[in-house]
N, C-alpha and C. Protein backbone atom coordinates (compact mmCIF):
# COMPACT_ATOMS: atom_id res chain seq x y z
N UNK A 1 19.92 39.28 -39.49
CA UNK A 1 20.97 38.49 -40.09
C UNK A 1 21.24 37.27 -39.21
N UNK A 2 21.28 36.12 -39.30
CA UNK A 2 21.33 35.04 -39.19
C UNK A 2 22.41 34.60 -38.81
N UNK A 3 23.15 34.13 -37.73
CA UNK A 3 24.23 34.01 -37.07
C UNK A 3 24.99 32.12 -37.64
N UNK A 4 26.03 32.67 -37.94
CA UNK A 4 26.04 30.97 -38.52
C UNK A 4 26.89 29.94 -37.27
N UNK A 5 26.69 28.96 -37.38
CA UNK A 5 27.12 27.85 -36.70
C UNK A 5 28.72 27.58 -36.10
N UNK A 6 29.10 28.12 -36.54
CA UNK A 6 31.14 28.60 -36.93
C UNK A 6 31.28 29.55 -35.51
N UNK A 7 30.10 30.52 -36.00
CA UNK A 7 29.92 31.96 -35.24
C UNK A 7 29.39 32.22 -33.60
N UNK A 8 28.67 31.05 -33.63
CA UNK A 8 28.08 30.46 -32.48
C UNK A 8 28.89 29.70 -31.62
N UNK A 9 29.41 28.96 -32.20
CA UNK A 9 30.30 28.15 -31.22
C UNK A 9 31.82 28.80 -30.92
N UNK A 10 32.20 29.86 -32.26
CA UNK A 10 33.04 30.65 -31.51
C UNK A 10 32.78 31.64 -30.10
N UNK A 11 31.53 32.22 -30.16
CA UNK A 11 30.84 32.78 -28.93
C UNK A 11 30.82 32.39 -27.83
N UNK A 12 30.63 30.68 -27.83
CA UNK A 12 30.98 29.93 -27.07
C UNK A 12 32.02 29.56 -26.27
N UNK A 13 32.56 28.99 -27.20
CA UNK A 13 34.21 28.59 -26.22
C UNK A 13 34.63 30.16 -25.88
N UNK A 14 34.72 31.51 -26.64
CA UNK A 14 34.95 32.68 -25.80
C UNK A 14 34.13 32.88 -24.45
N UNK A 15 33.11 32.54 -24.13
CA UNK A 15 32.45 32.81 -22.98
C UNK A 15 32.98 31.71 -22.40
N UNK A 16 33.79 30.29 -22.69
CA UNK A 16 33.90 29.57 -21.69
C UNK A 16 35.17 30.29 -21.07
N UNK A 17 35.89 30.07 -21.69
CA UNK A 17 37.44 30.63 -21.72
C UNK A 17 37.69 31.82 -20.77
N UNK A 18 36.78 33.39 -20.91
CA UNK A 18 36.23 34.35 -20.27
C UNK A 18 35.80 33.15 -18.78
N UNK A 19 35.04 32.89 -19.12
CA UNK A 19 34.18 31.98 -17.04
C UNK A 19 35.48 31.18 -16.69
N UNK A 20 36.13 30.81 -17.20
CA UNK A 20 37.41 30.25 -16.66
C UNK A 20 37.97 30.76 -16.16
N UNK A 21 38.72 31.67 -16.72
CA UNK A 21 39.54 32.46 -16.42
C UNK A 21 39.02 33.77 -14.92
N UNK A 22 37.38 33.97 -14.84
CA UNK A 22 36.98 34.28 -13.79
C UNK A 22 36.90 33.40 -12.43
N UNK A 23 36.55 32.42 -12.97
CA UNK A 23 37.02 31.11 -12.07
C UNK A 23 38.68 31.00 -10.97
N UNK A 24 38.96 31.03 -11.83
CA UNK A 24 40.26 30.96 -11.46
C UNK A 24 40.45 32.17 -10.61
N UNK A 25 40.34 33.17 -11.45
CA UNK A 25 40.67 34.27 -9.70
C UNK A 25 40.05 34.60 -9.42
N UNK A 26 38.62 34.02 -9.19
CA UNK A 26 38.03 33.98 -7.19
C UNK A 26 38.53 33.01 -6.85
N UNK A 27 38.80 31.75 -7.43
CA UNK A 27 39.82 30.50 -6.69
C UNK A 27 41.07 31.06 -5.77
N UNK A 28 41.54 32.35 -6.81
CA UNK A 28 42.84 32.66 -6.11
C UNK A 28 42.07 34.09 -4.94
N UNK A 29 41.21 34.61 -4.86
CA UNK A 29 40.50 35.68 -3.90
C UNK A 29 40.75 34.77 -2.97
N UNK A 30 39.73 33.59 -3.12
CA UNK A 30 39.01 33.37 -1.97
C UNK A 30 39.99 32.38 -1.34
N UNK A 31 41.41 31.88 -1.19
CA UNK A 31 42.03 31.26 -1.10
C UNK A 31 42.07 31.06 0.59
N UNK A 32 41.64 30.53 1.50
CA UNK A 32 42.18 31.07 2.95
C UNK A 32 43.34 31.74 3.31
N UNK A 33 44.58 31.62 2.62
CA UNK A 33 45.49 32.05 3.08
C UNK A 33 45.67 33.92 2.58
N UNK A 34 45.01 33.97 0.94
CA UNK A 34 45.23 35.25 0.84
C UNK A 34 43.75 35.95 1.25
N UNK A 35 42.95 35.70 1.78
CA UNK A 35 41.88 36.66 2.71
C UNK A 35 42.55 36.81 4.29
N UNK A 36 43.04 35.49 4.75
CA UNK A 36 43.64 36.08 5.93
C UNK A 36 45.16 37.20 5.77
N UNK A 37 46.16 37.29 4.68
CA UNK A 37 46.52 38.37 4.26
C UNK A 37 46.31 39.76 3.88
N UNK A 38 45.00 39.68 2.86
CA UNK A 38 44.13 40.65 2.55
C UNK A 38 43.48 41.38 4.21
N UNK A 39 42.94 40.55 5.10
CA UNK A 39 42.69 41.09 6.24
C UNK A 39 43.80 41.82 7.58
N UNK A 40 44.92 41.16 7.62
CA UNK A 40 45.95 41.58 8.05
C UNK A 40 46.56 42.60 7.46
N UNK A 41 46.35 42.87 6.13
CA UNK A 41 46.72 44.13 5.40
C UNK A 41 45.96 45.32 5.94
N UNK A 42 44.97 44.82 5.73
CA UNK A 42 43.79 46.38 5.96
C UNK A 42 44.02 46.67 7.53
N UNK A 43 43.69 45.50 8.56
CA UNK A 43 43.76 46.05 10.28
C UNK A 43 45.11 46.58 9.98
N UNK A 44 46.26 46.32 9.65
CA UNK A 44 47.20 46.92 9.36
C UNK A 44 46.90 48.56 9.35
N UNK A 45 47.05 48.72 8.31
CA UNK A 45 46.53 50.39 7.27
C UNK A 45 45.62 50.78 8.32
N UNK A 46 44.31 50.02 9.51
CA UNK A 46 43.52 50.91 9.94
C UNK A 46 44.61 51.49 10.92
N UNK A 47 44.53 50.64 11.73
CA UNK A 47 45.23 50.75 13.17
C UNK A 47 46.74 51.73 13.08
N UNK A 48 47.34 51.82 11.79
CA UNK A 48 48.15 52.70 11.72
C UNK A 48 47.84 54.63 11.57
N UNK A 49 46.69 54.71 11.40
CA UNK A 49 46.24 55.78 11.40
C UNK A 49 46.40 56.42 12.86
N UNK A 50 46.65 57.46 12.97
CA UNK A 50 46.83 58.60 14.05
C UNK A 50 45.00 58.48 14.82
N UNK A 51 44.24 58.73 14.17
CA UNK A 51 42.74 59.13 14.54
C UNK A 51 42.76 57.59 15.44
N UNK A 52 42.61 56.60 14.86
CA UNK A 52 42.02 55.36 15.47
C UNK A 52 43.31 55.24 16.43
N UNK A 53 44.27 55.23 16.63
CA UNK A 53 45.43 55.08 17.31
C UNK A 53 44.87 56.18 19.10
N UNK A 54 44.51 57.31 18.69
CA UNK A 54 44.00 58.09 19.64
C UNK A 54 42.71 57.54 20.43
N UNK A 55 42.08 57.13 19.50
CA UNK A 55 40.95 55.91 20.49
C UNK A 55 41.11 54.89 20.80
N UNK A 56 42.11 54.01 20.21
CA UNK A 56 42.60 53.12 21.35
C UNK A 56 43.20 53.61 22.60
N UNK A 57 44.08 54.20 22.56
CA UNK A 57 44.69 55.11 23.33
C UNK A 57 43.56 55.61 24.42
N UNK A 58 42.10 56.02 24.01
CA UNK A 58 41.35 56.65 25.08
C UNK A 58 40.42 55.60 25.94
N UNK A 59 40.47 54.27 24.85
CA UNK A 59 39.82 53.04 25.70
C UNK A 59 40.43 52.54 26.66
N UNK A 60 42.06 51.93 26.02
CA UNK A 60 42.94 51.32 26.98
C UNK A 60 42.92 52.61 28.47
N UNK A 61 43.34 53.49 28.18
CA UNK A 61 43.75 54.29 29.67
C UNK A 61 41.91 54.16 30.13
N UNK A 62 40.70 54.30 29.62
CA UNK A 62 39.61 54.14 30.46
C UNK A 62 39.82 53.27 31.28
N UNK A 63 39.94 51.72 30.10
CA UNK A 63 39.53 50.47 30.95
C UNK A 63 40.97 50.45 32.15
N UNK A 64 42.14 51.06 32.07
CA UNK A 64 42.63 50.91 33.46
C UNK A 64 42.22 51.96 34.06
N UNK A 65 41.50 52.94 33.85
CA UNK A 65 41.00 54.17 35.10
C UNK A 65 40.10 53.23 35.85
N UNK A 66 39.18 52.29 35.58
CA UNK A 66 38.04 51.41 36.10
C UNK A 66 38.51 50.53 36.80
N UNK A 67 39.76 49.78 36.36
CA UNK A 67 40.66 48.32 36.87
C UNK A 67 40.94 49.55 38.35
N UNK A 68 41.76 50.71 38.01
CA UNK A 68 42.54 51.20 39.54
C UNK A 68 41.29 51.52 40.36
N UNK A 69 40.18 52.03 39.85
CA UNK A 69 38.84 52.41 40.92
C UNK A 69 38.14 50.88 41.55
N UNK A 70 38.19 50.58 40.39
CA UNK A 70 37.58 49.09 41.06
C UNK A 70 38.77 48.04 42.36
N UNK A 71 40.23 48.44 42.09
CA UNK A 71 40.70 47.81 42.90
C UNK A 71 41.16 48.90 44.42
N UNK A 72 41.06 50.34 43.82
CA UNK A 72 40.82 50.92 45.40
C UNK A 72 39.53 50.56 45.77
N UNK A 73 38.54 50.64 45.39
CA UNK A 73 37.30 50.78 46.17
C UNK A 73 37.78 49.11 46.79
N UNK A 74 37.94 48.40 46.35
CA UNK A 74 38.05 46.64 46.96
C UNK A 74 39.12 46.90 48.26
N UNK A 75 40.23 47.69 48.15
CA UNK A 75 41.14 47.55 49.14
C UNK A 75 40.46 48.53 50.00
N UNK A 76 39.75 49.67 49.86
CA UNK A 76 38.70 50.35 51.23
C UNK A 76 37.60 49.55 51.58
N UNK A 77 37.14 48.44 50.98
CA UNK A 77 36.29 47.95 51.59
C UNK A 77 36.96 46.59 53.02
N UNK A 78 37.62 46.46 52.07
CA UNK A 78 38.77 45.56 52.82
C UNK A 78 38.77 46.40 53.98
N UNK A 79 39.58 47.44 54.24
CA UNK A 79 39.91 48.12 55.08
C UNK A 79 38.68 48.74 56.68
N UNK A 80 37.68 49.13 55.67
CA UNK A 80 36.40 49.09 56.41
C UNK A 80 35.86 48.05 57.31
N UNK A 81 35.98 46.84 56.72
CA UNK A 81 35.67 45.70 57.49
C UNK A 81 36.78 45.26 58.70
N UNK A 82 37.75 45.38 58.04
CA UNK A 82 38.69 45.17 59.16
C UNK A 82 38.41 46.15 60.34
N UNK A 83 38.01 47.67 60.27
CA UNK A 83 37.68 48.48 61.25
C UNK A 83 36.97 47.97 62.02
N UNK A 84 35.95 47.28 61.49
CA UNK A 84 34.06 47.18 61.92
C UNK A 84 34.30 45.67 62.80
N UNK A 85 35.45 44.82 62.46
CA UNK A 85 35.52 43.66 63.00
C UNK A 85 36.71 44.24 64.32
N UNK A 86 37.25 45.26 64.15
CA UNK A 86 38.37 45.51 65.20
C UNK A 86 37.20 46.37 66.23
N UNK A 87 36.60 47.28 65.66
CA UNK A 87 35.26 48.16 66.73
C UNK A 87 34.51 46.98 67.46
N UNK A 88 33.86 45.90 66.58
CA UNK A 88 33.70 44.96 67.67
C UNK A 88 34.23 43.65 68.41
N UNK A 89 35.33 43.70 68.11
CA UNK A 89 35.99 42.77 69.34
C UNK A 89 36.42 43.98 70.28
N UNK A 90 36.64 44.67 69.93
CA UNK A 90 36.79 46.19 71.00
C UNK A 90 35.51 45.90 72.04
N UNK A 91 34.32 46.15 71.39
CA UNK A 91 33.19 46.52 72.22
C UNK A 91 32.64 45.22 72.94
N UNK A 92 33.17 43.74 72.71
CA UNK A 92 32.91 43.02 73.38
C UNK A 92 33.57 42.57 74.49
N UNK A 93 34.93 43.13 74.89
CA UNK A 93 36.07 43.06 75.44
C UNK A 93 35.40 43.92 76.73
């Protein structure tokens, strides 16, 4: 059956009308302001979770278990040298 001319161009402007209207909201998706919302939403929702909250929790206290080892071992080395420079003005005396 043979599609008439009336019928066709109604098909038409409906598919434009339809792509417009898709148009328009990825215009409004992709907006910078509502993806940086959309993203602040979700780190939101993650970071509020108990589970991920417990691994931050186990990174932060690592990375200061490393900061306090790394700054004793610096203040015994400190300390060492000062010995090794006091043993020899000792032994040159």
């Amino acid at each position: 059956m043979a599609r008439t001319i009336d019928s066709i161009q109604s098909d038409i402007e409906r598919t434009r009308e339809q792509l417009a209207r898709t148009l328009d909201e990825l215009s409004v998706r992709a907006a910078p302001k509502n993806l940086a919302d959309e993203a602040k939403s979700q780190a939101s929702h993650v970071l509020s979770q108990p589970k991920v909250q417990m691994i931050i929790g186990g990174v932060v206290a690592g990375v200061g278990l490393v900061v306090a080892l790394t700054v004793a071992g610096r203040r015994n080395e400190k300390k060492q040298i000062k010995e090794i420079q006091r043993l020899l003005a000792s032994a040159r005396s």
